[in-house]
Structures are given as structure tokens and as C-alpha cells.
PDB file of N, CA and C in Angstrom:
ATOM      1  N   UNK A   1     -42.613 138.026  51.257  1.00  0.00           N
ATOM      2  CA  UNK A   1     -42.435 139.283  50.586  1.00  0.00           C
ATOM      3  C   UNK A   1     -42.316 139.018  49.096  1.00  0.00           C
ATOM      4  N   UNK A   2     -43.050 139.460  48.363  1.00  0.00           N
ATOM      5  CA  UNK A   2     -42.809 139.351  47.054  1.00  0.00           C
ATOM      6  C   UNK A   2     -41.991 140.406  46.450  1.00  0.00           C
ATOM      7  N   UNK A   3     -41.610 141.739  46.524  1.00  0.00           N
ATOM      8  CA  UNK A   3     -40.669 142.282  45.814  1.00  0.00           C
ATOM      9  C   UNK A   3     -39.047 141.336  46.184  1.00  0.00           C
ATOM     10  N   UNK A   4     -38.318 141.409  45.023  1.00  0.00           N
ATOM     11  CA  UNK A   4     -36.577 141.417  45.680  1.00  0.00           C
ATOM     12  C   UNK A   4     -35.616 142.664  45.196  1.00  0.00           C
ATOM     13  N   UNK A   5     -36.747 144.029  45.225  1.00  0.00           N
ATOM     14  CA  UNK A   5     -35.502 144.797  45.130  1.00  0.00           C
ATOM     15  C   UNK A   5     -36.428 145.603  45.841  1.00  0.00           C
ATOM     16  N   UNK A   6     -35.850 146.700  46.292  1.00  0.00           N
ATOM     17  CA  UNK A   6     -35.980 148.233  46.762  1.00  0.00           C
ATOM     18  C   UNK A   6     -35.515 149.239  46.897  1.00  0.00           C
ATOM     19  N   UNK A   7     -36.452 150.483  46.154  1.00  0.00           N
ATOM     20  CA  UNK A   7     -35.237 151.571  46.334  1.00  0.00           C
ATOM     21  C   UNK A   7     -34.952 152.436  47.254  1.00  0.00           C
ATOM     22  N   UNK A   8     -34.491 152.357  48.231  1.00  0.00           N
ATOM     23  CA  UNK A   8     -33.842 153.564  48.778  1.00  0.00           C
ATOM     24  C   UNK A   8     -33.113 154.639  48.778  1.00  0.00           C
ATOM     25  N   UNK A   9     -33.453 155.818  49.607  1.00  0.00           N
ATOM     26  CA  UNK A   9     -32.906 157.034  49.283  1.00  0.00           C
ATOM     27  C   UNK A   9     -31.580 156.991  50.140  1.00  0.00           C
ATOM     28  N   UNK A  10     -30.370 157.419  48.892  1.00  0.00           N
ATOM     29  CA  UNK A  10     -29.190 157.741  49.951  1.00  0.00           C
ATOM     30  C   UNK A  10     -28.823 159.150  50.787  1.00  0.00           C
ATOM     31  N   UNK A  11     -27.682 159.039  51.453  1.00  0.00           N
ATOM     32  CA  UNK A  11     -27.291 160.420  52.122  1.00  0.00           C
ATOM     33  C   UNK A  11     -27.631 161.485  51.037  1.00  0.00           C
ATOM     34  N   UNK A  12     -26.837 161.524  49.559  1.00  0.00           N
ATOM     35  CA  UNK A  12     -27.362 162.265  48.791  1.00  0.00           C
ATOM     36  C   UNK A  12     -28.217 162.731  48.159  1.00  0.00           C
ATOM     37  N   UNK A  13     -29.628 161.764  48.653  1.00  0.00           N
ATOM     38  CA  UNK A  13     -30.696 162.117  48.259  1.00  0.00           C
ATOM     39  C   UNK A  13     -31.035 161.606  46.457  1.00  0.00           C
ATOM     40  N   UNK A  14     -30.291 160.404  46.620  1.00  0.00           N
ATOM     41  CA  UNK A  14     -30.628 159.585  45.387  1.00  0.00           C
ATOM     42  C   UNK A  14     -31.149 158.119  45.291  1.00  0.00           C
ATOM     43  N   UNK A  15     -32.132 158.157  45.015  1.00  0.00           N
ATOM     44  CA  UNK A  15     -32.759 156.724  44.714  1.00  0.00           C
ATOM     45  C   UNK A  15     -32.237 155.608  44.394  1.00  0.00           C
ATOM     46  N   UNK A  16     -31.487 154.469  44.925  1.00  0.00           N
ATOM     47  CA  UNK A  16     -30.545 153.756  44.386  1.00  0.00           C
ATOM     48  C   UNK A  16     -31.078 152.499  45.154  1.00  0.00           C
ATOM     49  N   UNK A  17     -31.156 151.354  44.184  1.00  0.00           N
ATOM     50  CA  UNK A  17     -31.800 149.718  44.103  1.00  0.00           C
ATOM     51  C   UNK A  17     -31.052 149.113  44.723  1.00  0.00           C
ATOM     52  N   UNK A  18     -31.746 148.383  45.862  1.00  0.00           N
ATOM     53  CA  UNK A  18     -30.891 147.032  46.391  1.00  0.00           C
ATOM     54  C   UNK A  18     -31.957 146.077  46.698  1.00  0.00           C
ATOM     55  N   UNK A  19     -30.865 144.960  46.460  1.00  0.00           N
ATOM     56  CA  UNK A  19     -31.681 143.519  46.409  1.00  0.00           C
ATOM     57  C   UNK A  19     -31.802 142.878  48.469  1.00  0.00           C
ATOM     58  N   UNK A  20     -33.291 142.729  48.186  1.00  0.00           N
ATOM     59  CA  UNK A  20     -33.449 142.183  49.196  1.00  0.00           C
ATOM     60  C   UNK A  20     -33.063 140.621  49.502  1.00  0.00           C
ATOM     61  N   UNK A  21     -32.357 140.832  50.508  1.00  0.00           N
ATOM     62  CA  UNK A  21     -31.748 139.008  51.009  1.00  0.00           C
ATOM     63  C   UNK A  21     -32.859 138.580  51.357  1.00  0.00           C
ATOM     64  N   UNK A  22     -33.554 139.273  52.671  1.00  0.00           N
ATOM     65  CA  UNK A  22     -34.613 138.486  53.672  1.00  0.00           C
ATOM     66  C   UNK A  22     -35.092 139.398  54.421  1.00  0.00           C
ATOM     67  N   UNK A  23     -36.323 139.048  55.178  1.00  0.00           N
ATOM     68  CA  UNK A  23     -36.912 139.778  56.009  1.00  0.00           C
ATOM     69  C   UNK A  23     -36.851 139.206  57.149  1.00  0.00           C
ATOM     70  N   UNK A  24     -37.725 139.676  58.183  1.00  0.00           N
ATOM     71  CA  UNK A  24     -37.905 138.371  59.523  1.00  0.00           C
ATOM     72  C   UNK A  24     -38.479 139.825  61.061  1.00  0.00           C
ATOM     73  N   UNK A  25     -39.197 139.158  61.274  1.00  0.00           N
ATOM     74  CA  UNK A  25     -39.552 139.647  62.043  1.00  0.00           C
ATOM     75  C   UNK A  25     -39.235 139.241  63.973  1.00  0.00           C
ATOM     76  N   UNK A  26     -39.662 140.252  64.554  1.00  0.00           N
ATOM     77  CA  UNK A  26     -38.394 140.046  66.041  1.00  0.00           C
ATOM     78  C   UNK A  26     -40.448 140.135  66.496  1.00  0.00           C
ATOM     79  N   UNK A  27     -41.044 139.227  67.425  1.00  0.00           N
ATOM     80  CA  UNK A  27     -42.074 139.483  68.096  1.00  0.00           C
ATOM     81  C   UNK A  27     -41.786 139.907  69.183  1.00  0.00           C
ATOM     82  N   UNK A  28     -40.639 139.595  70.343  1.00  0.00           N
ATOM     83  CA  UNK A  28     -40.147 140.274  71.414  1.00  0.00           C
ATOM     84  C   UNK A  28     -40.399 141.787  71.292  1.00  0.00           C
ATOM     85  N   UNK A  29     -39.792 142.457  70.128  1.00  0.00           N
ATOM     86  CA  UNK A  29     -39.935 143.633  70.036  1.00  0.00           C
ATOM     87  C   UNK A  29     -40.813 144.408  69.460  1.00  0.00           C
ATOM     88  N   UNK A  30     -41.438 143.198  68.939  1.00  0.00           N
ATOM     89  CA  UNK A  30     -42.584 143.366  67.991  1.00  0.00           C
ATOM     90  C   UNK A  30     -42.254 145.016  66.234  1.00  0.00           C
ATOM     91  N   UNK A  31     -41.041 144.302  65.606  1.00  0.00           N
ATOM     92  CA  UNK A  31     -40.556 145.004  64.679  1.00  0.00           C
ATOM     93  C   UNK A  31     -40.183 143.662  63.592  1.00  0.00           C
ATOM     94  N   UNK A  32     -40.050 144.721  62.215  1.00  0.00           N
ATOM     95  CA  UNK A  32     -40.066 143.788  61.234  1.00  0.00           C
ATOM     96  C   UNK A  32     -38.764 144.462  60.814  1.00  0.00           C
ATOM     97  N   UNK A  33     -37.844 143.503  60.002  1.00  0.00           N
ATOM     98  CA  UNK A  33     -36.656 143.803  59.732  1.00  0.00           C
ATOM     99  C   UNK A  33     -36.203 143.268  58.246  1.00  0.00           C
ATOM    100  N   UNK A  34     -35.376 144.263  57.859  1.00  0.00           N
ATOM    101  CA  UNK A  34     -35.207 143.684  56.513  1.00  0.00           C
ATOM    102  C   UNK A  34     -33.642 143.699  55.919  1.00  0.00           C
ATOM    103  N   UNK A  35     -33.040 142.461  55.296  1.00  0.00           N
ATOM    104  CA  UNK A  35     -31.480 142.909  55.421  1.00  0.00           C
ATOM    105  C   UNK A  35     -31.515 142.975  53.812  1.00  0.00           C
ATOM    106  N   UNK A  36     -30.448 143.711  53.281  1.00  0.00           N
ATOM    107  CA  UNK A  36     -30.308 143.810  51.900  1.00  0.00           C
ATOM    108  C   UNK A  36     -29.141 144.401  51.375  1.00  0.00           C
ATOM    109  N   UNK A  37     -28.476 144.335  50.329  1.00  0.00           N
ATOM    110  CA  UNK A  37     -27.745 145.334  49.611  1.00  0.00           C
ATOM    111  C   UNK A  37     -28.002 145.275  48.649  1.00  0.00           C
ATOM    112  N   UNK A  38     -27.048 146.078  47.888  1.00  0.00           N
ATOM    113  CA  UNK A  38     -26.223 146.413  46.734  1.00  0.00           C
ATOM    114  C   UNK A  38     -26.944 146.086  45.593  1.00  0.00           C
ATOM    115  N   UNK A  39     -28.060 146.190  44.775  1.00  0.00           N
ATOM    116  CA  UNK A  39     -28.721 145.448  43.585  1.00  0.00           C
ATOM    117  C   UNK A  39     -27.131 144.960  42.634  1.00  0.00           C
ATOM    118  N   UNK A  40     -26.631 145.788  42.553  1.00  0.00           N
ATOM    119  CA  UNK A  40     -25.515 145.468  41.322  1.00  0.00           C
ATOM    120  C   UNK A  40     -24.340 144.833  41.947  1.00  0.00           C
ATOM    121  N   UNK A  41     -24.189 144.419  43.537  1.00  0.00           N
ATOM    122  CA  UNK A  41     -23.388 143.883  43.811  1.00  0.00           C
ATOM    123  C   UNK A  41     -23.569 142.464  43.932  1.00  0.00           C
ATOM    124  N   UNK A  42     -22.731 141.396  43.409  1.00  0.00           N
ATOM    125  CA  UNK A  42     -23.778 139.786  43.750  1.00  0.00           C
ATOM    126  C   UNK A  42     -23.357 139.241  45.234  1.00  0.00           C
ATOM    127  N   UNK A  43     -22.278 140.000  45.441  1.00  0.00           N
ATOM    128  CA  UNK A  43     -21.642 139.655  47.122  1.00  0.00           C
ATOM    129  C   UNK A  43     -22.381 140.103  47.991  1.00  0.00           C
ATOM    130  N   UNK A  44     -22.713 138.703  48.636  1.00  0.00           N
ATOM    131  CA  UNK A  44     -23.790 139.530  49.990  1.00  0.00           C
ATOM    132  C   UNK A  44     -22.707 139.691  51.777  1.00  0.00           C
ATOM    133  N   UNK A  45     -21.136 139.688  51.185  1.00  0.00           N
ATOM    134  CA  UNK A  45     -20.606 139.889  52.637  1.00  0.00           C
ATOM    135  C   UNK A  45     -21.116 141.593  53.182  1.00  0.00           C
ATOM    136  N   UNK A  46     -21.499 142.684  52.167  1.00  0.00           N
ATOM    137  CA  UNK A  46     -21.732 144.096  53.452  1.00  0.00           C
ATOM    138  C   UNK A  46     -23.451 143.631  53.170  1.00  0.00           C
ATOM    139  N   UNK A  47     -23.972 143.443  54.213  1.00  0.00           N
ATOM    140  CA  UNK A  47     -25.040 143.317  54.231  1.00  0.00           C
ATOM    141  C   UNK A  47     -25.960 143.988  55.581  1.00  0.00           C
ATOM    142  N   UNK A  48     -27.285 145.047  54.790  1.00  0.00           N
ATOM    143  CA  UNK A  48     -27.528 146.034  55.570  1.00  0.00           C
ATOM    144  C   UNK A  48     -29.166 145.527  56.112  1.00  0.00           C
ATOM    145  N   UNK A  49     -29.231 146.505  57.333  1.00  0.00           N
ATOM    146  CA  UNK A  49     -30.571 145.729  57.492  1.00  0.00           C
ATOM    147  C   UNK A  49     -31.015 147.398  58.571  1.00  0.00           C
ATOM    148  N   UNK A  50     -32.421 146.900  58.472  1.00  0.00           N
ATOM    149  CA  UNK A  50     -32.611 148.402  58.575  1.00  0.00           C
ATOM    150  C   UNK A  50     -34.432 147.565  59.068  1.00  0.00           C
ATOM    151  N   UNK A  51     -35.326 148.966  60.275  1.00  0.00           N
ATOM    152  CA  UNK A  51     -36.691 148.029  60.573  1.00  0.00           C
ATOM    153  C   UNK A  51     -37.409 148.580  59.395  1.00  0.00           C
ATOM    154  N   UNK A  52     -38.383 148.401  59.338  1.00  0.00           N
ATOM    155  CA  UNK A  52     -39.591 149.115  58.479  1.00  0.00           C
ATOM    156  C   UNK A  52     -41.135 148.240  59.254  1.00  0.00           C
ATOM    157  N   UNK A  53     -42.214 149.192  58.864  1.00  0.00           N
ATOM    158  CA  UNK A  53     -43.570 148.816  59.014  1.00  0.00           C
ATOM    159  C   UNK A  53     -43.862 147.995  57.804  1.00  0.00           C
ATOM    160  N   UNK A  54     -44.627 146.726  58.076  1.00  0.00           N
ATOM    161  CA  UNK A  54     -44.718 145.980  56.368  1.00  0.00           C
ATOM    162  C   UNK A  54     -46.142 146.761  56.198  1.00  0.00           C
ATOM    163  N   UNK A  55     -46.885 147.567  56.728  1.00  0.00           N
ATOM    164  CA  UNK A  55     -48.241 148.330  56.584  1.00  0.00           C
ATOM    165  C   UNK A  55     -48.254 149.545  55.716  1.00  0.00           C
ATOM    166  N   UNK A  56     -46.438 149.905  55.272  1.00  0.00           N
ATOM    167  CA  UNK A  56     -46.173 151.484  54.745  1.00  0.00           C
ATOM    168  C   UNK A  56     -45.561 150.629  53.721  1.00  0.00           C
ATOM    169  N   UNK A  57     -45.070 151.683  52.817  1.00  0.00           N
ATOM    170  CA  UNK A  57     -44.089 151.584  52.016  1.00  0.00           C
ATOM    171  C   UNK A  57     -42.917 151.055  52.263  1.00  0.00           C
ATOM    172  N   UNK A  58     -42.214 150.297  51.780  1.00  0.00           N
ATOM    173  CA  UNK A  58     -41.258 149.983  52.140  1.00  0.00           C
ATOM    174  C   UNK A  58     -40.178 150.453  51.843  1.00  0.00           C
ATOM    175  N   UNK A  59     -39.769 151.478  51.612  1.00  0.00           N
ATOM    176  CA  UNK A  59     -38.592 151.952  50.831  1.00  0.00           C
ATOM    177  C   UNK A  59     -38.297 153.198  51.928  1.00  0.00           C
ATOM    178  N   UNK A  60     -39.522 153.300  53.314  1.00  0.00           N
ATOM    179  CA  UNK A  60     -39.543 154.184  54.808  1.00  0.00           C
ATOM    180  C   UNK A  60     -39.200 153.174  55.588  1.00  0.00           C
ATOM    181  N   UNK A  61     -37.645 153.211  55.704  1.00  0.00           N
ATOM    182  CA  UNK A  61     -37.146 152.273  56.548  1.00  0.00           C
ATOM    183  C   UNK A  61     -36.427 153.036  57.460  1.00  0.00           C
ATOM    184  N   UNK A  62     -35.875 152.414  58.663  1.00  0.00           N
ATOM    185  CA  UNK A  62     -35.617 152.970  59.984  1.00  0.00           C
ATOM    186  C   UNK A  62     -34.037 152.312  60.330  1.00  0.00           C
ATOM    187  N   UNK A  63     -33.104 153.083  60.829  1.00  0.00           N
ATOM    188  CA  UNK A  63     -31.376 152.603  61.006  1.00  0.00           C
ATOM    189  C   UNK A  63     -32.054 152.283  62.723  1.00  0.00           C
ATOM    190  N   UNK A  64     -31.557 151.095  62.381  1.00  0.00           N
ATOM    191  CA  UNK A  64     -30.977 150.477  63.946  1.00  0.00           C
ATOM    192  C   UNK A  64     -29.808 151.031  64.950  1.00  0.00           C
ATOM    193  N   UNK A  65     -30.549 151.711  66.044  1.00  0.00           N
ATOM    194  CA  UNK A  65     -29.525 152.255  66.805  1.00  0.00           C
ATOM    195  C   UNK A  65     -29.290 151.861  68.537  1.00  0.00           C
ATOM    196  N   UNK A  66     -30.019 151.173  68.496  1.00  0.00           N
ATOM    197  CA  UNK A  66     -29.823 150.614  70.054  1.00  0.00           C
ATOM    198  C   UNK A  66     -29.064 149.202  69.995  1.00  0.00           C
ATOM    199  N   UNK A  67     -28.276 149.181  70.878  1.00  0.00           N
ATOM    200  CA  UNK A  67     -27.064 148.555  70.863  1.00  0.00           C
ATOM    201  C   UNK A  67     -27.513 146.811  71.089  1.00  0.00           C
ATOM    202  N   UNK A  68     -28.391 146.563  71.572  1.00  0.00           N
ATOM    203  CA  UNK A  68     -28.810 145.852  71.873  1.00  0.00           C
ATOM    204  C   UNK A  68     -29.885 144.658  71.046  1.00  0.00           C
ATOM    205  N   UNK A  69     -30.441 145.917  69.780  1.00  0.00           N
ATOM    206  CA  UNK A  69     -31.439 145.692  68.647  1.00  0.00           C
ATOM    207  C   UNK A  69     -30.188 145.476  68.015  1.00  0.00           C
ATOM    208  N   UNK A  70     -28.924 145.763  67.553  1.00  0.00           N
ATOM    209  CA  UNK A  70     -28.162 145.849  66.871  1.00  0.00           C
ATOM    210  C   UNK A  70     -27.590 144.372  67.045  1.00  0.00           C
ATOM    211  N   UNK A  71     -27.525 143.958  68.531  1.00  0.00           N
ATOM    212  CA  UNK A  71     -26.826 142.795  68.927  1.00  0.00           C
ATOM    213  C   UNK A  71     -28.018 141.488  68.387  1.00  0.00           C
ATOM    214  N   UNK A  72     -29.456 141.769  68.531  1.00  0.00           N
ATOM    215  CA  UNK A  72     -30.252 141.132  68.170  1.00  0.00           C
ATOM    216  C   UNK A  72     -30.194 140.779  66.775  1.00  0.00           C
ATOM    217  N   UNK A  73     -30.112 142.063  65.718  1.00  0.00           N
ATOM    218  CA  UNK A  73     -30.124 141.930  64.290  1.00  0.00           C
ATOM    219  C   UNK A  73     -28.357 140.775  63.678  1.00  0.00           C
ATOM    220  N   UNK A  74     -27.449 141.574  64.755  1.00  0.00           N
ATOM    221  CA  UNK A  74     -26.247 140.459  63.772  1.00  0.00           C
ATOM    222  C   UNK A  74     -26.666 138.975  64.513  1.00  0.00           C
ATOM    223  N   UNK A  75     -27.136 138.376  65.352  1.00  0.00           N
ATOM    224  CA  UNK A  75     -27.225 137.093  65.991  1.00  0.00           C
ATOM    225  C   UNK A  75     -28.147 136.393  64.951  1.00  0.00           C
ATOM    226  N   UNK A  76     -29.138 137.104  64.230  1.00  0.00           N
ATOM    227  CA  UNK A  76     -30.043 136.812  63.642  1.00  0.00           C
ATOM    228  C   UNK A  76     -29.540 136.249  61.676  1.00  0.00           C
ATOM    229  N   UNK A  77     -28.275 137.717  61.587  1.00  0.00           N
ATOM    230  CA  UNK A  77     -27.722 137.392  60.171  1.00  0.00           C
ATOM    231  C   UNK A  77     -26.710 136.375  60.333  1.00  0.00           C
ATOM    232  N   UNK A  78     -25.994 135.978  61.620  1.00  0.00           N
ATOM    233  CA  UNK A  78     -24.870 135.254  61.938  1.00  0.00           C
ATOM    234  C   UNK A  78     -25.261 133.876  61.873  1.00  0.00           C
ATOM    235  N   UNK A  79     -26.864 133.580  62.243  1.00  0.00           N
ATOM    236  CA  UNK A  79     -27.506 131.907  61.390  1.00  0.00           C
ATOM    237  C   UNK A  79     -27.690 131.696  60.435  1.00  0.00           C
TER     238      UNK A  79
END
């Protein structure tokens, strides 16, 4: 991935920059995943991760809600 930031839209409907940690993709599930925060924060302990298509934009990202994708995504930030 060559960008390391992206902006996403918040609850309020404001455009706000965060730095991408990493990406990585799950082929089991065949989804691409991306963890990131805070551009202005340098602490990466809240660290968010969310799927996206690498074929779209990236800033149309998707919340992880199955409990199981969820268990997949922290096993993945926990190495």
C-alpha cells in the first residue's frame, strides 16, 4: 500500500486523517483489512481496523461485526 494516511468520515460526518499501521489480507474469507488510527496520535495502543475492497476507494471501509471476524482480526493484531 503506498498511502500512510486516510481520511475517514466520522459519526459526525467529518473527514478526519488517520495513519495507517498495516493492511493484510484474510484468504479464508477472502477480505482485505486495514488497521489504523489517530494521524495526530503517535500511540498505536487504540488501534482500529475496519475491511475495505483494495478495488474502491479506500476511505469506503466496512466495521467488523461478526464475532468471529472480530476474533480473527485481534489474533491477527495480537502478532
Amino acid at each position: 500500500m503506498e498511502n500512510t494516511t486516510v481520511k475517514i468520515l466520522d459519526e459526525s460526518g467529518n473527514l478526519i486523517e488517520h495513519k495507517i499501521l498495516f493492511t493484510f489480507e484474510c484468504q479464508e474469507l477472502g477480505k482485505n483489512y486495514i488497521a489504523y488510527n489517530d494521524a495526530n496520535n503517535d500511540s498505536e495502543e487504540v488501534i482500529c481496523v475496519a475491511s475495505y475492497d483494495p478495488n474502491v476507494e479506500l476511505n469506503k471501509i466496512e466495521p467488523i461485526t461478526d464475532p468471529e471476524e472480530l476474533k480473527m482480526v485481534n489474533d491477527v493484531i495480537n502478532q
